[in-house]
N, C-alpha and C. Protein backbone atom coordinates (compact mmCIF):
# COMPACT_ATOMS: atom_id res chain seq x y z
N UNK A 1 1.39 -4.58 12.25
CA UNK A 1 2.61 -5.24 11.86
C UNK A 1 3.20 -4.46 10.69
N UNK A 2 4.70 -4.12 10.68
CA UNK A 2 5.11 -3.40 9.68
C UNK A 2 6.49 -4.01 8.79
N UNK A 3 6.47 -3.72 7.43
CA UNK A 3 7.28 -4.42 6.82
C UNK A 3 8.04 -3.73 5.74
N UNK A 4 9.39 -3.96 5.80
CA UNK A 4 10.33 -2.95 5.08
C UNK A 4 9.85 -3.08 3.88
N UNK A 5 10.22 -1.37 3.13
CA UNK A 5 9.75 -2.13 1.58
C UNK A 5 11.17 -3.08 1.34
N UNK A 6 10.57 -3.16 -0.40
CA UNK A 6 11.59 -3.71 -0.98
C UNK A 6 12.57 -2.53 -2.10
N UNK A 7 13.72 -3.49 -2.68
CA UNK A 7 14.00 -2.87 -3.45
C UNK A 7 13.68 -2.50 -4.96
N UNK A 8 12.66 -3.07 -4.68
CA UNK A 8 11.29 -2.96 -6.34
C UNK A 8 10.30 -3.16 -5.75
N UNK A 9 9.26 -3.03 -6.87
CA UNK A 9 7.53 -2.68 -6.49
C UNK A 9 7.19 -3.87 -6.24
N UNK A 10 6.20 -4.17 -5.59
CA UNK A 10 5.20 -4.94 -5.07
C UNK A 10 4.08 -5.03 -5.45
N UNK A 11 3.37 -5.75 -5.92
CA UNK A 11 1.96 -5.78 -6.68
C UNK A 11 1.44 -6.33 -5.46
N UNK A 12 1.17 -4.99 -4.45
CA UNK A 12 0.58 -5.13 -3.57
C UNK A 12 -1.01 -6.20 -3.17
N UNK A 13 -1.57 -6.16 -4.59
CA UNK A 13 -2.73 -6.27 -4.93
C UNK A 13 -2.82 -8.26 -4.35
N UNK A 14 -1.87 -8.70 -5.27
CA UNK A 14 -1.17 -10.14 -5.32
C UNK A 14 -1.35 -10.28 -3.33
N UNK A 15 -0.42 -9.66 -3.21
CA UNK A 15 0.04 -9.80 -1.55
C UNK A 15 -0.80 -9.76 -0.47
N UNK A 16 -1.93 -8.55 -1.07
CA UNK A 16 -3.81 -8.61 -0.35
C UNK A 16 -4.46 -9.81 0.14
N UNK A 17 -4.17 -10.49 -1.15
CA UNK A 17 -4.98 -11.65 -1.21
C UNK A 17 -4.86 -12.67 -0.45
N UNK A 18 -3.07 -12.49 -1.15
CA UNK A 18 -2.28 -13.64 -0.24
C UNK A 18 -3.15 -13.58 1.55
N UNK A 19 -2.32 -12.50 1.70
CA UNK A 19 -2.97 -11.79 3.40
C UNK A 19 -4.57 -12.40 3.35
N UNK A 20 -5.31 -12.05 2.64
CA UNK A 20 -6.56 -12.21 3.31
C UNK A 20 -7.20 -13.94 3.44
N UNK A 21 -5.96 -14.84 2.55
CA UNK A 21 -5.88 -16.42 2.71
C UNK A 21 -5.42 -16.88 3.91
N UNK A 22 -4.46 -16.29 4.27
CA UNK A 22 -3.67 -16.18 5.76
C UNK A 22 -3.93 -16.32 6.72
N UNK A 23 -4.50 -15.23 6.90
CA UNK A 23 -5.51 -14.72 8.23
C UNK A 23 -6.79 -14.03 8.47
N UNK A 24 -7.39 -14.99 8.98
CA UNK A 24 -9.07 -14.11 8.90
C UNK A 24 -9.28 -12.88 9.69
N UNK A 25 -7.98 -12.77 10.92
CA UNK A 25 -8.26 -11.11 11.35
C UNK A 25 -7.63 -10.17 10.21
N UNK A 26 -6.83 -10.35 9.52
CA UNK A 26 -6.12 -9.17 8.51
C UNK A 26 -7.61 -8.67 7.77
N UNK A 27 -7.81 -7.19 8.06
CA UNK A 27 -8.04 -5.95 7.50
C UNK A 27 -8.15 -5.11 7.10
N UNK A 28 -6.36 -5.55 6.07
CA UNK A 28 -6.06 -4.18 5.45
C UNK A 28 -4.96 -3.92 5.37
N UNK A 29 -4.50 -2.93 4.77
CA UNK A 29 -3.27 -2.50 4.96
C UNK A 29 -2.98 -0.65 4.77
N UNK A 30 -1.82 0.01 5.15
CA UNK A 30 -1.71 1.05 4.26
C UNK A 30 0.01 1.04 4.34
N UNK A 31 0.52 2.11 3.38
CA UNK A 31 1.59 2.34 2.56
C UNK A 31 2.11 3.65 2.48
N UNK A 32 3.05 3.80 3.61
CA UNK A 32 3.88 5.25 4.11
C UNK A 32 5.32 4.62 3.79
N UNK A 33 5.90 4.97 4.89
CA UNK A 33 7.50 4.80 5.18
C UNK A 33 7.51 2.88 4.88
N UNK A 34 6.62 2.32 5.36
CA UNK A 34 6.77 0.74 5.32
C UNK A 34 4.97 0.36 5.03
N UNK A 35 5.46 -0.76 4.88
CA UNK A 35 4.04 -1.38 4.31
C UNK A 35 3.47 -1.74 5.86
N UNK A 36 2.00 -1.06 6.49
CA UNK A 36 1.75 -1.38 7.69
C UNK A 36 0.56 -2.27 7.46
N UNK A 37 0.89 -3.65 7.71
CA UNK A 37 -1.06 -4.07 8.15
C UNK A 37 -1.87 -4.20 9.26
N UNK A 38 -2.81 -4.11 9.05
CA UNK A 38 -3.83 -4.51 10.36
C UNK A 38 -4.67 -5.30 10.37
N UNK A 39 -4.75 -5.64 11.80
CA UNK A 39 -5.86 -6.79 11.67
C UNK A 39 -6.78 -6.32 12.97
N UNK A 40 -7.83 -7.35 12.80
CA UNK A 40 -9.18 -6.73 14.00
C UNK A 40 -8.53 -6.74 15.17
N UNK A 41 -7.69 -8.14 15.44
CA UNK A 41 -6.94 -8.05 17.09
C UNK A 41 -5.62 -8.75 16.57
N UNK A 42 -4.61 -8.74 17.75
CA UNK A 42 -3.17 -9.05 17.31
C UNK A 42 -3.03 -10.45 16.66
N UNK A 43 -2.29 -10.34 15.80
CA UNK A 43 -2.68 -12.05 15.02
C UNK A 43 -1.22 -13.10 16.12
N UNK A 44 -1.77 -14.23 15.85
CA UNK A 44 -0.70 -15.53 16.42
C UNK A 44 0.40 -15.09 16.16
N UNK A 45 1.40 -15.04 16.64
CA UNK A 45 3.09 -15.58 16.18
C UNK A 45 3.49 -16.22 15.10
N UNK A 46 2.39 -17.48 14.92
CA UNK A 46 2.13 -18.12 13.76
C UNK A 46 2.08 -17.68 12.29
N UNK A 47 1.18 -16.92 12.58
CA UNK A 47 0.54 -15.65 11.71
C UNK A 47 1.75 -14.68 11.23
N UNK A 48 1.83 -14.32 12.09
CA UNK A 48 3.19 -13.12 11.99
C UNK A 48 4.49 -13.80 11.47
N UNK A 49 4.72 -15.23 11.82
CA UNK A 49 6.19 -15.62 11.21
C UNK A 49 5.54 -15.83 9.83
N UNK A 50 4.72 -16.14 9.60
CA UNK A 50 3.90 -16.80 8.01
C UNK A 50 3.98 -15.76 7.13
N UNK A 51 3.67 -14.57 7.40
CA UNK A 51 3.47 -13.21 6.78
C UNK A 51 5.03 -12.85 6.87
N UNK A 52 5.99 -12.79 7.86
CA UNK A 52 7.65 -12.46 7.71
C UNK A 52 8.12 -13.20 6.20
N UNK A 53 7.70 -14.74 6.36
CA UNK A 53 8.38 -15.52 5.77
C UNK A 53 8.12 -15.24 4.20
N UNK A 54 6.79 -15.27 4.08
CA UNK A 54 6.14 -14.49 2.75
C UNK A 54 6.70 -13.81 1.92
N UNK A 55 7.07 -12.53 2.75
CA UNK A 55 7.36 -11.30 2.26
C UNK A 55 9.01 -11.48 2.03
N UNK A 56 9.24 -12.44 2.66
CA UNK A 56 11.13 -12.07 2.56
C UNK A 56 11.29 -13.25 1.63
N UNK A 57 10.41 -14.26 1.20
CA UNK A 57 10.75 -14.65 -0.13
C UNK A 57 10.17 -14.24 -1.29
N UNK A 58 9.60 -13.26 -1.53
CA UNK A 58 9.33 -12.01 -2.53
C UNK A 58 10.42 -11.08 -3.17
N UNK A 59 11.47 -11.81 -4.42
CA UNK A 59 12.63 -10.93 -4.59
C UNK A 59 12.10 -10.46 -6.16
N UNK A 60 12.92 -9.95 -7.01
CA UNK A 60 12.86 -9.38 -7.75
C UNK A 60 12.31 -10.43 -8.82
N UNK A 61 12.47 -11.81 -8.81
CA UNK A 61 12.23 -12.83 -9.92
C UNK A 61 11.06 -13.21 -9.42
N UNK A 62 9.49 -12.75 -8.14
CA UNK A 62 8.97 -13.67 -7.75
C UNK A 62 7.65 -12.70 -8.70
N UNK A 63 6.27 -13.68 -8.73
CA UNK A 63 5.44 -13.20 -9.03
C UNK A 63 4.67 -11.80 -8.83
N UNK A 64 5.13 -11.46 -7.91
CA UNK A 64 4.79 -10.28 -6.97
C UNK A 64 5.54 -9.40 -7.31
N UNK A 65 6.55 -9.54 -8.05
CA UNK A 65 7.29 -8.03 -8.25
C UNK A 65 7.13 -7.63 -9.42
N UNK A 66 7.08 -6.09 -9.52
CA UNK A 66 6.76 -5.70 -10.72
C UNK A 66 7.92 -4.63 -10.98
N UNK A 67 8.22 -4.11 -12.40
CA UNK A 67 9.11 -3.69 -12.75
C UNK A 67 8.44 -1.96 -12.83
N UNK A 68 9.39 -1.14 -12.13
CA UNK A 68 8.67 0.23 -12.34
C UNK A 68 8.99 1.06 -13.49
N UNK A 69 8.15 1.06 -13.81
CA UNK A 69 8.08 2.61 -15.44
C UNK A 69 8.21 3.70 -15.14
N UNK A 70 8.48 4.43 -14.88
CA UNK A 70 8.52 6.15 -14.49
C UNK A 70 7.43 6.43 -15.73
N UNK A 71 6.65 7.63 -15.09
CA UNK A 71 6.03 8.46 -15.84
C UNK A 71 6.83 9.03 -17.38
N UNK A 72 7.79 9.33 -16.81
CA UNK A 72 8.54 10.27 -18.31
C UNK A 72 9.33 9.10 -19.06
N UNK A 73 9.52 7.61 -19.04
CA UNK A 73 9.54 6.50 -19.32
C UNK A 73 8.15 6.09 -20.08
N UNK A 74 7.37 6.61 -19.42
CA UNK A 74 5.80 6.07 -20.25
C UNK A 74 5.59 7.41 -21.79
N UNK A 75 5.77 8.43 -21.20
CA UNK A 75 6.03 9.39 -22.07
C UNK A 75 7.05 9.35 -22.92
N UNK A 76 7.87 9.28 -23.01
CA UNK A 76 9.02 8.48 -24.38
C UNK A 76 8.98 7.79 -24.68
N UNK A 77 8.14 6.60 -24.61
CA UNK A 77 7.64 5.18 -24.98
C UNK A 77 6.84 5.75 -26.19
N UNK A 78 5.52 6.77 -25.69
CA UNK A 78 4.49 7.12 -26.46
C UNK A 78 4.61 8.01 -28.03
N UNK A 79 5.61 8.90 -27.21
CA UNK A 79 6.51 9.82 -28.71
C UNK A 79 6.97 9.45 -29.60
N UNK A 80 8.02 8.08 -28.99
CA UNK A 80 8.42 6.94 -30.09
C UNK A 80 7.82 6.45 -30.69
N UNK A 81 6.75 5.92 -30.37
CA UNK A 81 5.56 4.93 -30.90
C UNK A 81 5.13 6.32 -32.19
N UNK A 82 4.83 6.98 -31.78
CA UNK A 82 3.82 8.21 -32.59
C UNK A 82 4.97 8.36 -33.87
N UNK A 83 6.09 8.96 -33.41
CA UNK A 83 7.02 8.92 -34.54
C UNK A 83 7.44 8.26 -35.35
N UNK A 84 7.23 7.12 -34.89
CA UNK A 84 7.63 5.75 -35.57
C UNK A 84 6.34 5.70 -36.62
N UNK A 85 4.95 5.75 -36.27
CA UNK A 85 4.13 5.53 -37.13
C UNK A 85 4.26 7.08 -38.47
N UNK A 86 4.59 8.10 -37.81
CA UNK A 86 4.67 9.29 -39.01
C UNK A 86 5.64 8.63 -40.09
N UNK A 87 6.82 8.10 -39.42
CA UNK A 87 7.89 7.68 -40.53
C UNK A 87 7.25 6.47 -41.43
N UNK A 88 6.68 5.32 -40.77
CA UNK A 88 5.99 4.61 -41.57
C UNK A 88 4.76 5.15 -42.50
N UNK A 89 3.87 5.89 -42.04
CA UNK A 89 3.28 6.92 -43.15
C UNK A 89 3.73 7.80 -44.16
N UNK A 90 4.90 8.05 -43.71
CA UNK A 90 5.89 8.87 -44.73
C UNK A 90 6.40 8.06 -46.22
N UNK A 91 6.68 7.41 -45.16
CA UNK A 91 7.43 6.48 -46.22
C UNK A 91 6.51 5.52 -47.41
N UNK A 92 5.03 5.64 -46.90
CA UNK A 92 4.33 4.57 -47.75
C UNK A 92 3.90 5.99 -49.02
N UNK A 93 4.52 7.00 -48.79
CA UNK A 93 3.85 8.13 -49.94
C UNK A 93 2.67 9.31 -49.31
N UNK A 94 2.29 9.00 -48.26
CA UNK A 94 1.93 10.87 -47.99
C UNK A 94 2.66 11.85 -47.46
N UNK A 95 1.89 12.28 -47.41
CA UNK A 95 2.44 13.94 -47.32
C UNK A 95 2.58 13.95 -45.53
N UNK A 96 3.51 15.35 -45.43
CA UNK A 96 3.42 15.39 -44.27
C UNK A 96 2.15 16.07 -43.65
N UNK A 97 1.31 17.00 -44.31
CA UNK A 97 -0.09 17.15 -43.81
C UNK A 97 -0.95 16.00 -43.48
N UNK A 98 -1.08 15.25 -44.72
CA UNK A 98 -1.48 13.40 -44.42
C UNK A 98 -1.45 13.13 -43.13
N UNK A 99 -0.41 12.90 -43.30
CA UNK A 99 0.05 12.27 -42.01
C UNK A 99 -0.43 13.51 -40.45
N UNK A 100 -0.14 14.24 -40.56
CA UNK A 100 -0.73 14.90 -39.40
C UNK A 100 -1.72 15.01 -39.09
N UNK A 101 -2.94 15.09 -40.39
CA UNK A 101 -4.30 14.57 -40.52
C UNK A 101 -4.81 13.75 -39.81
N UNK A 102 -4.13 12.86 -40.13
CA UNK A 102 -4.58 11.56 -39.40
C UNK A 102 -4.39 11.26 -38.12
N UNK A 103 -2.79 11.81 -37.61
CA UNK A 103 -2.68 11.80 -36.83
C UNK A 103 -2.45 12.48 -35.48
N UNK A 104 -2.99 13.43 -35.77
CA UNK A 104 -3.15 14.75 -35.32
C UNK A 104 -2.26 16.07 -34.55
């Protein structure tokens, strides 16, 4: 069974679970072009509208979505942070060696 992504991340992890409350054939999943799962043999209709319905009330405000960081977002987060503490060391009276000392 395959399912469009979305237009934000999925804390896939959340959605596992969900799945493995669901249905006792679900086995898994993997994550290409669409989110594909599997199960041991074809699940009910039942099954399959339950898992549609799931997923298409999963929007950007639901527990399941998570907000994405980019890598170079995580990396300018970190520079800031670092700089921010040199200026607060600066400012309490060391030196700029001090401060690099410490903080390397």
């Amino acid at each position: 069974m395959k399912l469009e992504w979305k237009e934000f991340n999925v804390n896939l992890q959340m959605f596992e679970t969900w799945m493995k409350a669901a249905s006792d054939l679900y086995v898994g999943n993997s994550a290409d072009t669409a989110l594909t799962l599997w199960f041991s043999e074809e699940p009910s209709e039942e099954v399959k509208d339950a898992v549609e319905i799931k997923w298409d009330e999963i929007d950007e405000m639901s527990e399941e979505a998570e907000t994405y960081v980019s890598a170079q977002d995580v990396l300018d987060a970190q520079v800031a942070k670092k700089a921010s503490g040199k200026a607060k060391l600066l400012a309490l009276g060391l030196t700029q060696d001090e401060v690099d000392a410490l903080l390397g």
